[in-house]
C-alpha atoms as a PDB file:
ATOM      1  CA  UNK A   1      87.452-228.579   1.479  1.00  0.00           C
ATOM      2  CA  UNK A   2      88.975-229.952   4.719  1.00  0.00           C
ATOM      3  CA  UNK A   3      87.193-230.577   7.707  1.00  0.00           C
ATOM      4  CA  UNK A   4      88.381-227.866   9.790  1.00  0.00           C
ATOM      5  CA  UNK A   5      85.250-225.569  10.872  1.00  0.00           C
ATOM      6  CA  UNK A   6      84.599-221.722   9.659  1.00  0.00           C
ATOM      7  CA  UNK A   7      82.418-218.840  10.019  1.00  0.00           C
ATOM      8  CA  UNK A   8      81.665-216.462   7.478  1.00  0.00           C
ATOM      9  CA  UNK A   9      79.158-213.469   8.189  1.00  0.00           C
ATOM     10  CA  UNK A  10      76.447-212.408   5.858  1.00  0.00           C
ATOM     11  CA  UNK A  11      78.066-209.240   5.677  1.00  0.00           C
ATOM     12  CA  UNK A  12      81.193-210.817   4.488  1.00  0.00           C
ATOM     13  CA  UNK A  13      78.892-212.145   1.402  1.00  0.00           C
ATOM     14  CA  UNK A  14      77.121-208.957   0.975  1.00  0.00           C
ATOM     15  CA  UNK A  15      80.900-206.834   0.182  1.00  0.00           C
ATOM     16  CA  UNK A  16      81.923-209.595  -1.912  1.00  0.00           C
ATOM     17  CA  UNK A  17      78.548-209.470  -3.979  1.00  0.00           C
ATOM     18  CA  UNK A  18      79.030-205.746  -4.161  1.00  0.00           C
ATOM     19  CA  UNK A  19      82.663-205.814  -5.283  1.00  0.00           C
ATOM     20  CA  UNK A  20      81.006-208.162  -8.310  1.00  0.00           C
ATOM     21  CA  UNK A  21      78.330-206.091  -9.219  1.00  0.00           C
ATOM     22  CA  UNK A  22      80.203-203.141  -9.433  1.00  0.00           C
ATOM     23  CA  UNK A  23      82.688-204.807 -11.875  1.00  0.00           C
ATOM     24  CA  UNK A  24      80.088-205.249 -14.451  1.00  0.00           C
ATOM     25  CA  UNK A  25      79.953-202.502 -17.215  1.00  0.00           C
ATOM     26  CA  UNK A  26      76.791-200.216 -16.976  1.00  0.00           C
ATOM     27  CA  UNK A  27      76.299-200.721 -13.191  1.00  0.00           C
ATOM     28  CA  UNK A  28      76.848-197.543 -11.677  1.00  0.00           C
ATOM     29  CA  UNK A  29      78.462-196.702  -7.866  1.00  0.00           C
ATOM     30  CA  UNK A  30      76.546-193.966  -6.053  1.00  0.00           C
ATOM     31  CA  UNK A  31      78.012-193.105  -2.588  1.00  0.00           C
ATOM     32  CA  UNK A  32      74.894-191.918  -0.248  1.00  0.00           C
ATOM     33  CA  UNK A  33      76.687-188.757   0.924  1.00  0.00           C
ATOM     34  CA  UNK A  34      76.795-187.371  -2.767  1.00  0.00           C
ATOM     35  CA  UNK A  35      73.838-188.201  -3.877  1.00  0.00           C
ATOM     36  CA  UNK A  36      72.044-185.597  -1.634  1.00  0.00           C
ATOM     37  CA  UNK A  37      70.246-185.844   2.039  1.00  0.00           C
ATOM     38  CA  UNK A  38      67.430-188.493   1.107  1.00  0.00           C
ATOM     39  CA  UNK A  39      69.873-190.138  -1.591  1.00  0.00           C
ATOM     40  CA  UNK A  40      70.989-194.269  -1.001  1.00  0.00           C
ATOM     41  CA  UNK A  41      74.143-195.618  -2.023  1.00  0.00           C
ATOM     42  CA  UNK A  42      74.333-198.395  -4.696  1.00  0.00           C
ATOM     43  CA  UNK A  43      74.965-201.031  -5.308  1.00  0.00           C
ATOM     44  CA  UNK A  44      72.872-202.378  -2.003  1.00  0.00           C
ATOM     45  CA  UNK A  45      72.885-205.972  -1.139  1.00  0.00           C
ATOM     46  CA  UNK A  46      71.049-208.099   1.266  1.00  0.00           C
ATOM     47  CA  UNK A  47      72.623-211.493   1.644  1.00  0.00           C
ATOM     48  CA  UNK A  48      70.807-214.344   3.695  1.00  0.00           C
ATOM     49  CA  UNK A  49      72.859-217.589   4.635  1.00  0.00           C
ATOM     50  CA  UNK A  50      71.221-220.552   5.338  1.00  0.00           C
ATOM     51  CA  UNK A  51      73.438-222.645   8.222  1.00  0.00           C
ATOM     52  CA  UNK A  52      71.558-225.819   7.472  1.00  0.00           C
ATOM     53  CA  UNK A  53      71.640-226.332   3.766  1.00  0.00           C
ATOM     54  CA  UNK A  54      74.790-224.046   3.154  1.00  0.00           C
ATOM     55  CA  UNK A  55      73.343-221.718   0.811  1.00  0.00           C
ATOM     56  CA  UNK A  56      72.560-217.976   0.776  1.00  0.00           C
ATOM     57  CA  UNK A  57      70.126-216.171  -1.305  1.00  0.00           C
ATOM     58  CA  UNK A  58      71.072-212.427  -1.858  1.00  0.00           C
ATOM     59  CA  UNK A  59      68.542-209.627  -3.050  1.00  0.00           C
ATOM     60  CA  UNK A  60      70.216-206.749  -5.132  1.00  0.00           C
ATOM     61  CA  UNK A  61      69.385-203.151  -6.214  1.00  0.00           C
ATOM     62  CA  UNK A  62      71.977-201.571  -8.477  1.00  0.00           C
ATOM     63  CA  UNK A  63      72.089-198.152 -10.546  1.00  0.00           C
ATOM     64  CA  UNK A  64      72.604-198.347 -13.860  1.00  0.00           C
ATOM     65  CA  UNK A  65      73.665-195.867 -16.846  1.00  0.00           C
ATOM     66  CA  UNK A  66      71.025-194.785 -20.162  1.00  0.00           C
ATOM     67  CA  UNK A  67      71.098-195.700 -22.578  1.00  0.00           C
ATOM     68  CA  UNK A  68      72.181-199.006 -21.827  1.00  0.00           C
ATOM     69  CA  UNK A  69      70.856-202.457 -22.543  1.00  0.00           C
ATOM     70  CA  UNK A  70      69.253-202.968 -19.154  1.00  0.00           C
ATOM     71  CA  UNK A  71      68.394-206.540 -19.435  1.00  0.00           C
ATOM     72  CA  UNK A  72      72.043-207.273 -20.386  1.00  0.00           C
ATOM     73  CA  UNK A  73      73.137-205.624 -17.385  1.00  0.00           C
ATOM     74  CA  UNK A  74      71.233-207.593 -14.929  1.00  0.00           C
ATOM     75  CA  UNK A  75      72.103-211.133 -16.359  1.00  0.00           C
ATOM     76  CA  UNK A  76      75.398-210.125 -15.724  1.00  0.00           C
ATOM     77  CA  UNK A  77      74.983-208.364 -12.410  1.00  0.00           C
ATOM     78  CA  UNK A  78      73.276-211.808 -11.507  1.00  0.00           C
ATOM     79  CA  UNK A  79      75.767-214.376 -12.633  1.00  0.00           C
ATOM     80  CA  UNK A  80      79.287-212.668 -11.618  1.00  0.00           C
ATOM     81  CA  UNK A  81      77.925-212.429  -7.917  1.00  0.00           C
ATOM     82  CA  UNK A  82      76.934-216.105  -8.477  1.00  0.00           C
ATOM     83  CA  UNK A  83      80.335-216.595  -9.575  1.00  0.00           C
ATOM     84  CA  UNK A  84      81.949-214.741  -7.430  1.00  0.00           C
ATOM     85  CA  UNK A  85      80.548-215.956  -4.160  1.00  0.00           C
ATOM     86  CA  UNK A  86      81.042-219.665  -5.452  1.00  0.00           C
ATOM     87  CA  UNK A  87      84.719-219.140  -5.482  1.00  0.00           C
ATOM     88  CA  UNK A  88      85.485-216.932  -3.216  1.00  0.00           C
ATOM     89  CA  UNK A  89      83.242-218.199  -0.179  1.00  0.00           C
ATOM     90  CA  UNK A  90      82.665-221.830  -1.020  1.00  0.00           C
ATOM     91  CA  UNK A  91      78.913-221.206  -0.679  1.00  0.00           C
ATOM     92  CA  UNK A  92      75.848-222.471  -3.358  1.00  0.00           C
ATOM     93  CA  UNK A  93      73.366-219.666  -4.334  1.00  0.00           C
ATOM     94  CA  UNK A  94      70.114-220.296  -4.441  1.00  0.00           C
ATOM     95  CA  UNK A  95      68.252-217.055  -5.667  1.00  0.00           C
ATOM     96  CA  UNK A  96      69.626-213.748  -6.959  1.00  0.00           C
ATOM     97  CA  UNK A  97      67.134-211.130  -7.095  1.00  0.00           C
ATOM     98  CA  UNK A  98      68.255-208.591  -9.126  1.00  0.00           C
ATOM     99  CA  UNK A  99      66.050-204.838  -8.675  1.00  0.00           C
ATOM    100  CA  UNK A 100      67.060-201.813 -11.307  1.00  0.00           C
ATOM    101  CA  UNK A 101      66.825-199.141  -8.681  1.00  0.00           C
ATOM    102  CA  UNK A 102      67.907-195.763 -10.248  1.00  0.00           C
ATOM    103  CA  UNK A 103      69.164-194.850 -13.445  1.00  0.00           C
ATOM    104  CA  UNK A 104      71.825-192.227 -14.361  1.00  0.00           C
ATOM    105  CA  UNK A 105      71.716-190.571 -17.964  1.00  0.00           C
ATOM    106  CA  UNK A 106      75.463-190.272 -19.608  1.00  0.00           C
ATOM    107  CA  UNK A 107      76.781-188.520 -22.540  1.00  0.00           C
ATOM    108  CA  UNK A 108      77.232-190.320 -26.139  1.00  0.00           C
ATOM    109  CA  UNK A 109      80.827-190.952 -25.115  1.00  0.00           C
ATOM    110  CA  UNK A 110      79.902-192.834 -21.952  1.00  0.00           C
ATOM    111  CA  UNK A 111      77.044-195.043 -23.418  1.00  0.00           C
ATOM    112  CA  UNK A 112      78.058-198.675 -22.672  1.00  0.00           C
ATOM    113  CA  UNK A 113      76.753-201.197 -25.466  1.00  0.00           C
ATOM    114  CA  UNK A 114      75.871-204.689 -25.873  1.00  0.00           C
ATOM    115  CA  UNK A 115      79.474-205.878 -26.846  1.00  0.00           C
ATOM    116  CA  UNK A 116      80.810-204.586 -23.678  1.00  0.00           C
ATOM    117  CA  UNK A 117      78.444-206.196 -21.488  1.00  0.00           C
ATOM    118  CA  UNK A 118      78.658-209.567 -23.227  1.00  0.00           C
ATOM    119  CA  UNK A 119      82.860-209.398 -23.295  1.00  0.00           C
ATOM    120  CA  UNK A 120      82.533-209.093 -19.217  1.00  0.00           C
ATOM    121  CA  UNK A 121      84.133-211.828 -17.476  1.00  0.00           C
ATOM    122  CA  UNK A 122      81.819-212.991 -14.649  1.00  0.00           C
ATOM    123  CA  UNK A 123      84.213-215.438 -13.587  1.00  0.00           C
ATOM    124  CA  UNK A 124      86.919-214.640 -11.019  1.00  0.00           C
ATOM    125  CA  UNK A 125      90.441-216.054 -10.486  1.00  0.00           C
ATOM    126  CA  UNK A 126      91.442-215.981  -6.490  1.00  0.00           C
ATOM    127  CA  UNK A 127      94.926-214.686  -6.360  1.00  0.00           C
ATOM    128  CA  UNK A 128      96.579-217.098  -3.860  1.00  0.00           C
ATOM    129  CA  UNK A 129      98.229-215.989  -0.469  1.00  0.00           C
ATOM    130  CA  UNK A 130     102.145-216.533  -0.186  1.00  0.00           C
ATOM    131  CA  UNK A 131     102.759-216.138   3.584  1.00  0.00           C
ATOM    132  CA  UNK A 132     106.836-216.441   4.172  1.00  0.00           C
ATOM    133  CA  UNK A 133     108.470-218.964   6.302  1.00  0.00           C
ATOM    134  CA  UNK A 134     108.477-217.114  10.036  1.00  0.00           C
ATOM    135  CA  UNK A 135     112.463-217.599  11.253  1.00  0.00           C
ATOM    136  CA  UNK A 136     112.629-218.610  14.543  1.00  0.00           C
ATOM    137  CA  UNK A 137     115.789-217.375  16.552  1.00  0.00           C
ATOM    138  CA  UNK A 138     116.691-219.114  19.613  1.00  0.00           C
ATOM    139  CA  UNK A 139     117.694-216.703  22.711  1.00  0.00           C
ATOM    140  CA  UNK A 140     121.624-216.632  23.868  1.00  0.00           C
ATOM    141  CA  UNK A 141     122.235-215.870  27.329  1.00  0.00           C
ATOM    142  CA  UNK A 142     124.971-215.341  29.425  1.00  0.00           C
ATOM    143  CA  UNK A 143     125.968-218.361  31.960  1.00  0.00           C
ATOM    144  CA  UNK A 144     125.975-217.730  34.871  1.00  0.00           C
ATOM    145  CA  UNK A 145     127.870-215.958  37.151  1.00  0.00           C
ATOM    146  CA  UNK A 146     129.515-216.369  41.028  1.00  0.00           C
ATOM    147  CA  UNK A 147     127.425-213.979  43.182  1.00  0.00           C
ATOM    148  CA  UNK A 148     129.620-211.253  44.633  1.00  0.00           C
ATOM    149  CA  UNK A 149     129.869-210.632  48.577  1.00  0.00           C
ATOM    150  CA  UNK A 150     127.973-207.735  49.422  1.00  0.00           C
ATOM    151  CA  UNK A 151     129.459-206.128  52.440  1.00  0.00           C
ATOM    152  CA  UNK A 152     126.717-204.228  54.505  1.00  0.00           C
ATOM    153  CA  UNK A 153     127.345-201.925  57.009  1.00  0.00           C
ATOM    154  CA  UNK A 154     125.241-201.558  60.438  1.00  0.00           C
ATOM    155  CA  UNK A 155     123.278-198.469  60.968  1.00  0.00           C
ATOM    156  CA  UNK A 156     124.316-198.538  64.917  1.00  0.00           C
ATOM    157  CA  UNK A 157     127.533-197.264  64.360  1.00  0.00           C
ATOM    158  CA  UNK A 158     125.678-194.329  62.669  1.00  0.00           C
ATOM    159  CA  UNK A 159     123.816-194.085  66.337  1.00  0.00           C
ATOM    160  CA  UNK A 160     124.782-190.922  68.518  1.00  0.00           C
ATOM    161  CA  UNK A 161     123.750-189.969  71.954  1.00  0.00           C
ATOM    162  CA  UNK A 162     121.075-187.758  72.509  1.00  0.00           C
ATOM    163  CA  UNK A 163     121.045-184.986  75.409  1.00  0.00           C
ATOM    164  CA  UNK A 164     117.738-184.980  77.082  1.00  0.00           C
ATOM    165  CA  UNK A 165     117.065-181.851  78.836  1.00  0.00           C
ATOM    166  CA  UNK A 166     116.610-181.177  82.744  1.00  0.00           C
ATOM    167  CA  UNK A 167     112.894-181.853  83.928  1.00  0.00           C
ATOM    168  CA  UNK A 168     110.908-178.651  84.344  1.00  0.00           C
ATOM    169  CA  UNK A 169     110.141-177.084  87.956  1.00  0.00           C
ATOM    170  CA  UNK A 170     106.221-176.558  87.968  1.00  0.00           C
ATOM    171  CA  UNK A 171     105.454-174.185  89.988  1.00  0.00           C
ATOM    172  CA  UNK A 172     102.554-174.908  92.798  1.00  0.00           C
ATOM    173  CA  UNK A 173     100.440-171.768  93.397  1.00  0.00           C
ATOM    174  CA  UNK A 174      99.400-170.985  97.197  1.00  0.00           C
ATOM    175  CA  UNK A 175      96.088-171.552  98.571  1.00  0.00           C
ATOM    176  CA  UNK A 176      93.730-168.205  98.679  1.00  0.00           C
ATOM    177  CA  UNK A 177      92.340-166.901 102.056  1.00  0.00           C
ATOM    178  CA  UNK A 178      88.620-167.952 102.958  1.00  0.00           C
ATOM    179  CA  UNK A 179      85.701-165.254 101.706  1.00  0.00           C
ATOM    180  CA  UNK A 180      83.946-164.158 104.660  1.00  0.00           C
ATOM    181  CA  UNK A 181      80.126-162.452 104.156  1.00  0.00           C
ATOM    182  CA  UNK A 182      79.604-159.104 104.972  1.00  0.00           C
ATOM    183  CA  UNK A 183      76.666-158.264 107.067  1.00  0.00           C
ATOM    184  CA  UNK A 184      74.246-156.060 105.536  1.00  0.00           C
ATOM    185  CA  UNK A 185      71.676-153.857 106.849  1.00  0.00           C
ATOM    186  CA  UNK A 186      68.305-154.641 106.075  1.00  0.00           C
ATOM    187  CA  UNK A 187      65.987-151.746 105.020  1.00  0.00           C
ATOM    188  CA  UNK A 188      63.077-149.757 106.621  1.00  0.00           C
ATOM    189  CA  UNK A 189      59.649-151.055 105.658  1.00  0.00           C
ATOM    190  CA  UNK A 190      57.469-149.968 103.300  1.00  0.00           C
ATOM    191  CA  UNK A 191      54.316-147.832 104.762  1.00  0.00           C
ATOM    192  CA  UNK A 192      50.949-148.046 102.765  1.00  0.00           C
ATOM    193  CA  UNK A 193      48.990-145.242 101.669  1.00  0.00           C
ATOM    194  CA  UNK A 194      45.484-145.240 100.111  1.00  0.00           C
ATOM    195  CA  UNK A 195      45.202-142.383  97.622  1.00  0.00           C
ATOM    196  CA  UNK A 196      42.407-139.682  97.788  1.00  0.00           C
ATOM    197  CA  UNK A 197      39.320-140.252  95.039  1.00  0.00           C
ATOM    198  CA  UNK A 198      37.684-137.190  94.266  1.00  0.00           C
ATOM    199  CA  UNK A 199      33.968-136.950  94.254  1.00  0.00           C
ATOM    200  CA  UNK A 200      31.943-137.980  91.329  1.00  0.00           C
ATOM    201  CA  UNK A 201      30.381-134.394  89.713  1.00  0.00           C
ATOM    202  CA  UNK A 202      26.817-134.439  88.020  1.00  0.00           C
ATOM    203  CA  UNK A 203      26.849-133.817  84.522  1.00  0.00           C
ATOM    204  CA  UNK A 204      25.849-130.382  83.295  1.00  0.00           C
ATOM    205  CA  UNK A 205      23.260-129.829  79.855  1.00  0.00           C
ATOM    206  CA  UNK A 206      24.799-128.301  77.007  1.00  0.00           C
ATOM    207  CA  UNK A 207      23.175-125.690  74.275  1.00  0.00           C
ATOM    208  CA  UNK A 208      23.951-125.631  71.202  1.00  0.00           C
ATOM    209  CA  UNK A 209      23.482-122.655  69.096  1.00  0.00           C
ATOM    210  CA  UNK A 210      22.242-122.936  65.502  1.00  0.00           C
ATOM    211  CA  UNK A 211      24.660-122.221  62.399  1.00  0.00           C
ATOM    212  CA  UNK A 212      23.311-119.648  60.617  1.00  0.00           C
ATOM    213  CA  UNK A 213      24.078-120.085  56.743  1.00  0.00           C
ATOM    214  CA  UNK A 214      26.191-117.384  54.761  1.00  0.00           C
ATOM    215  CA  UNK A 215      24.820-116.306  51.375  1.00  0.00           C
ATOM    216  CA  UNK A 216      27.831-114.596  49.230  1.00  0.00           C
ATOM    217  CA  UNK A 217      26.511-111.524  47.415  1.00  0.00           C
ATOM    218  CA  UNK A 218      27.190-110.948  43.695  1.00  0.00           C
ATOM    219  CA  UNK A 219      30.074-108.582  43.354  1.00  0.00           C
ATOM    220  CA  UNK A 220      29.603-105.277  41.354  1.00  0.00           C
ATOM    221  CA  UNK A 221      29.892-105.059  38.119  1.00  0.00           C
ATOM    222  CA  UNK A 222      32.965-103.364  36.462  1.00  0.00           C
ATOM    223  CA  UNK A 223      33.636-100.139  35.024  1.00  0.00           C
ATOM    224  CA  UNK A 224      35.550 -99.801  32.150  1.00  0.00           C
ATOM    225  CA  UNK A 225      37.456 -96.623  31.727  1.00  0.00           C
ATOM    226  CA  UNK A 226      39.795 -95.664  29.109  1.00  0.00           C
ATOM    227  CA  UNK A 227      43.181 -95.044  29.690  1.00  0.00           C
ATOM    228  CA  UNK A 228      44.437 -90.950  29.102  1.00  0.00           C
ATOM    229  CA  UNK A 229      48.208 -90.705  27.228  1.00  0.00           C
ATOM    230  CA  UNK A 230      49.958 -87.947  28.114  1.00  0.00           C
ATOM    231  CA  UNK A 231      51.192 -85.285  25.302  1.00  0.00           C
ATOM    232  CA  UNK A 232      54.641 -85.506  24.085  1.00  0.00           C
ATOM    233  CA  UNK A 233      56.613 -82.587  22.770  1.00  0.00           C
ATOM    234  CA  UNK A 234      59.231 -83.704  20.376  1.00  0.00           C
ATOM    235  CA  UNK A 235      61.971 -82.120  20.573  1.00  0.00           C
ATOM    236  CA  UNK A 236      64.967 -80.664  17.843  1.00  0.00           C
ATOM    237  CA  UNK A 237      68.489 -81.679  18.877  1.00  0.00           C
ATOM    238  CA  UNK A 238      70.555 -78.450  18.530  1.00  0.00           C
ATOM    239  CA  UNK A 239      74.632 -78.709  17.454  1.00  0.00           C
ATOM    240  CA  UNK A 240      77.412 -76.406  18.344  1.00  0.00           C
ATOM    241  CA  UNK A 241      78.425 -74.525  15.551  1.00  0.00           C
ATOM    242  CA  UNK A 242      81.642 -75.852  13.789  1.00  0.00           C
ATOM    243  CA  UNK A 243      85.114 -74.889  14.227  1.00  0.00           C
ATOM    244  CA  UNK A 244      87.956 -74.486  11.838  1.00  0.00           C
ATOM    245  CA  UNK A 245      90.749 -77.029  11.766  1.00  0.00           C
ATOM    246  CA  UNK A 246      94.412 -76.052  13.367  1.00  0.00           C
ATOM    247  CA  UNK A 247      97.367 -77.387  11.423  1.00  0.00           C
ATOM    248  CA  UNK A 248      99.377 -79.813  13.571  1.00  0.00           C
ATOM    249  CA  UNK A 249     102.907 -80.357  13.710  1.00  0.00           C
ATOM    250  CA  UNK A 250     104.561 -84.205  14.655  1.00  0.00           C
ATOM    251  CA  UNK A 251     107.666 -84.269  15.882  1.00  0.00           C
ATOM    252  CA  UNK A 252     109.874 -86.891  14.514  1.00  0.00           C
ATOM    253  CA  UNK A 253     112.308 -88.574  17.298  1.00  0.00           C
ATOM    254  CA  UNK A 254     114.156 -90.459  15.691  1.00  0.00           C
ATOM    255  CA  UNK A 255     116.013 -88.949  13.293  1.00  0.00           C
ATOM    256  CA  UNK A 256     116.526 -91.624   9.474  1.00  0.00           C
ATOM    257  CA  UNK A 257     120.313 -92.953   8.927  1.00  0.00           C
ATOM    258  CA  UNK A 258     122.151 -95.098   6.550  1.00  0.00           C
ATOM    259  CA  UNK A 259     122.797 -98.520   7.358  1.00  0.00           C
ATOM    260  CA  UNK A 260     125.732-100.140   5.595  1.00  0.00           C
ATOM    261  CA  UNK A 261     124.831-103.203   3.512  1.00  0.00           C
ATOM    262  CA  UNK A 262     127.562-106.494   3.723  1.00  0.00           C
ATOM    263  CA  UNK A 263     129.560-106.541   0.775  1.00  0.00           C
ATOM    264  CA  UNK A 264     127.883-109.372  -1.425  1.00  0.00           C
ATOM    265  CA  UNK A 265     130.237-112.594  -2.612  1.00  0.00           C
ATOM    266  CA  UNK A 266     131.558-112.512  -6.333  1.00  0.00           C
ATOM    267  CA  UNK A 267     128.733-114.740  -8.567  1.00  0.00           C
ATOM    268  CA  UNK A 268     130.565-118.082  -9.801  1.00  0.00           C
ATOM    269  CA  UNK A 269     130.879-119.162 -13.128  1.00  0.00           C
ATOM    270  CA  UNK A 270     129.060-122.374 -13.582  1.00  0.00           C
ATOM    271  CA  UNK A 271     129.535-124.784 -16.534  1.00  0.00           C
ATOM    272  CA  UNK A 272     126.782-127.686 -17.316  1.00  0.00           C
ATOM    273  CA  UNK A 273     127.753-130.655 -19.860  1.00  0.00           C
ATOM    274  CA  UNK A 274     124.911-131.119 -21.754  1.00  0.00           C
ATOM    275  CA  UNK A 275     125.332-134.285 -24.098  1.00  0.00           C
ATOM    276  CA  UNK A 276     124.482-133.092 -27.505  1.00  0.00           C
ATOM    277  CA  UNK A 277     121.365-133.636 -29.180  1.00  0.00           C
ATOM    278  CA  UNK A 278     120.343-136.869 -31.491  1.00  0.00           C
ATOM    279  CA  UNK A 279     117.995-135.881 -34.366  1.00  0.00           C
ATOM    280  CA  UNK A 280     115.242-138.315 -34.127  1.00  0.00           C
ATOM    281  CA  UNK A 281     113.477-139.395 -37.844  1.00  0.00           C
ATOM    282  CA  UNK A 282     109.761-140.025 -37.880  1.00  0.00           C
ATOM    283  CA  UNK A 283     109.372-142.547 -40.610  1.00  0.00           C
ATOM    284  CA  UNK A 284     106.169-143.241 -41.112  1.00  0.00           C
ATOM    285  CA  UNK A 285     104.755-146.398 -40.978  1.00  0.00           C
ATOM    286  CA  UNK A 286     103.702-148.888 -43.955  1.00  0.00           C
ATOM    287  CA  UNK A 287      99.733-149.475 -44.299  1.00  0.00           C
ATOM    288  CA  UNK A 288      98.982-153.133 -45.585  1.00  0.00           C
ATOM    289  CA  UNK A 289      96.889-153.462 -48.713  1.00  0.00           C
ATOM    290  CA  UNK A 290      93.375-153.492 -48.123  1.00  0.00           C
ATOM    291  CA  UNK A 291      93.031-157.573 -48.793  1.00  0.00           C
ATOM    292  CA  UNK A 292      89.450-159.328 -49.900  1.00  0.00           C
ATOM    293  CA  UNK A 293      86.905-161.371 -47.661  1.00  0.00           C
ATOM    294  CA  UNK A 294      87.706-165.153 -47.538  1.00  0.00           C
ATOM    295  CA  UNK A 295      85.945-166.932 -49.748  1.00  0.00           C
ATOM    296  CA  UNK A 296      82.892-169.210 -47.729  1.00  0.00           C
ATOM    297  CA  UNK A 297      83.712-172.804 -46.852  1.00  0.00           C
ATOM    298  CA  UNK A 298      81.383-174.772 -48.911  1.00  0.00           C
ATOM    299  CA  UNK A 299      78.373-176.717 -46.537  1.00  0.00           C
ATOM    300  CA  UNK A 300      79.005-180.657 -45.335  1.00  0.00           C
ATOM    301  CA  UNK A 301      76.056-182.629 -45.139  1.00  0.00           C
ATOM    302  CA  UNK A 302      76.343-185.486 -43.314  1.00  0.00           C
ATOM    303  CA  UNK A 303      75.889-189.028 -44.492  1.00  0.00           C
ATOM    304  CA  UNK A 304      73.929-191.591 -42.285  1.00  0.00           C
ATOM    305  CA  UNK A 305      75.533-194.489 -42.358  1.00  0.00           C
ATOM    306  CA  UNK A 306      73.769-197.832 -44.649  1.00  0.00           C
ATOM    307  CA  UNK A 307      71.792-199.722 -41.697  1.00  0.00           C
ATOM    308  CA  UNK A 308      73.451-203.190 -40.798  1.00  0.00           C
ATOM    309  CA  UNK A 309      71.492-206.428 -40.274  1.00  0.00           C
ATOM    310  CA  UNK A 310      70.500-207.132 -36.399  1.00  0.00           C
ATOM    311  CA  UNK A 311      73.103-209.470 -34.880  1.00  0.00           C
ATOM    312  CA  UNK A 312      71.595-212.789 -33.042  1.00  0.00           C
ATOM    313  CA  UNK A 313      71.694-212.891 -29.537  1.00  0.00           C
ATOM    314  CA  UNK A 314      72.430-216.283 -27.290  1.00  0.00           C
ATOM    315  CA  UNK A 315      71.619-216.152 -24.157  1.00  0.00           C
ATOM    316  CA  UNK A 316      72.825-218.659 -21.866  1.00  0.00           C
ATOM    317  CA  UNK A 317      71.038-219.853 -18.899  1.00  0.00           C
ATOM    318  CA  UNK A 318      72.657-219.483 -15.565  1.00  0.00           C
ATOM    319  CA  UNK A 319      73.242-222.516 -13.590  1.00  0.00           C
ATOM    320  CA  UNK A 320      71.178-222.648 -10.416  1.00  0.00           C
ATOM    321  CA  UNK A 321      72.264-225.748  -8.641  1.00  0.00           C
ATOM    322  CA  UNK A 322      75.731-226.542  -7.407  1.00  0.00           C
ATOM    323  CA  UNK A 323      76.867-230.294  -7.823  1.00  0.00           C
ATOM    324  CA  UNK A 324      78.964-230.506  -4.470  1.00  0.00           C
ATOM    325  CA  UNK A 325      80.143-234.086  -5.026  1.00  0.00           C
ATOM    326  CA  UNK A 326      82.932-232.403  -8.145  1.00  0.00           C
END
């Protein structure tokens, strides 16, 4: 590592130590949008760097499939992000804390196994960057050139003479005569009259006369009568006596005539081609024999395999601590 100085972000560690625990069989992805409106999106890491001592300790929660060997999963989750970050960043790890979050159940075909966990590759290879030569071209320009004369042209020969017009007479209006006052002639005075008060009269008594009260008498009582119909003669409708019937004679004025019908065209022979007529044979159609039911298939019972001895396991411990003098 050269001496040259760079920055890399904790979120710069936290995609590459999701990128590696996806990778690892059994570890499932779960976006947040799919997994519903309170659902969280795995894997989720939370990467903190130490500046001072160059190392960063990242906390993990991952989803993983069931049935599934759990345990497996998570010593793998934990040392391919260890791996991963080593090479890929340059940076020690001090702690991976790896948190089994949620758990997704998969059909028999999808059930990842021990085997396939252990045959994961928590190592990474860096693919190195080729970056091409850049091909500087050098600029060709022109020489240079003898300036041209530029003939310019004065804009006084474009000048022409203006007419200005004859100043205008103002005309200077004459003084008015002087307003004398007309005398007017003053009015006779007002004369002063006192008007005539008439004499205060005494007052006179007044009598009142008492009201005297009106008491409405009951009115009489009524008579009922009964009303009188008057007698009605019916009477018999007489008829005249009937008359014979007189013949009558109608006069026809219009006397009947023969018309004379149009003589009618001569009917036309017509001839039709018919094509003539296929006989058409029925035959009728074959019946298949009447076969028997197929025999029954005769029952499978299945045979569980002979049970196989446990295989060992080995597990190997991660290492913690970085030797940064190699």
């Amino acid at each position: 590592m050269d001496n040259s100085f760079y920055h890399v972000s904790e979120r710069t560690i936290e995609r590459v130590a999701e990128v590696a625990a996806a990778a690892v069989p059994g570890c499932r992805t779960i976006d947040a949008k799919l997994a519903g409106l309170a659902g969280r999106s795995f894997p989720r890491i939370n990467a903190r760097l130490d500046q001072a001592t160059g190392t960063v300790a990242v906390d993990t929660e991952i989803a993983t499939s069931y049935p599934a060997p759990v345990a497996a999963i998570t010593d793998a989750v934990r040392a391919t992000i260890i791996a991963h970050i080593r090479t890929l960043v340059g940076l020690d790890v001090s702690r991976v804390k790896v948190t089994v979050a949620n758990v997704e159940t998969l059909p028999d075909t999808g059930r990842v196994t021990w085997d396939q966990v252990a045959e994961h590759e928590a190592f990474v290879i860096p693919t190195p960057i080729e970056v091409s030569p850049t091909h500087v071209e050098h600029p060709t320009t022109k020489p240079l050139q003898q300036l041209a004369p530029v003939k310019a042209r004065s804009l006084v020969d474009d000048m022409r003479d203006v007419v200005v017009p004859a100043p205008i007479e103002v005309d200077h209006p004459g003084q008015p005569d002087p307003v004398h006052a007309a005398s007017v002639a003053a009015p006779e005075p007002v004369r002063t009259f006192s008007p005539e008060v008439p004499e205060p009269q005494r007052l006179a008594a007044i009598h009142t006369s008492q009201t005297e009260a009106r008491v409405p008498f009951p009115p009489e009582p009524i008579r009922p009568w009964a009303p009188q119909a008057n007698g009605v003669i019916p009477r018999h409708p007489q008829l005249p006596p009937l008359q014979t019937l007189k013949p009558v004679d109608i006069k026809r004025f219009a006397q009947p005539r023969d018309v004379p019908m149009p003589n009618r065209a001569p009917l036309k022979e017509i001839t039709v081609n018919r094509p003539p007529l296929k006989p058409i044979v029925v035959e009728p159609a074959p019946r298949a024999p009447f076969s028997s039911a197929p025999a029954p298939r005769p029952v499978i019972v299945p045979k569980a395999p002979a049970p196989k001895p446990l295989k060992q396991i080995t597990i190997e411990p991660v290492v913690k601590y970085y030797d940064r003098s190699r």
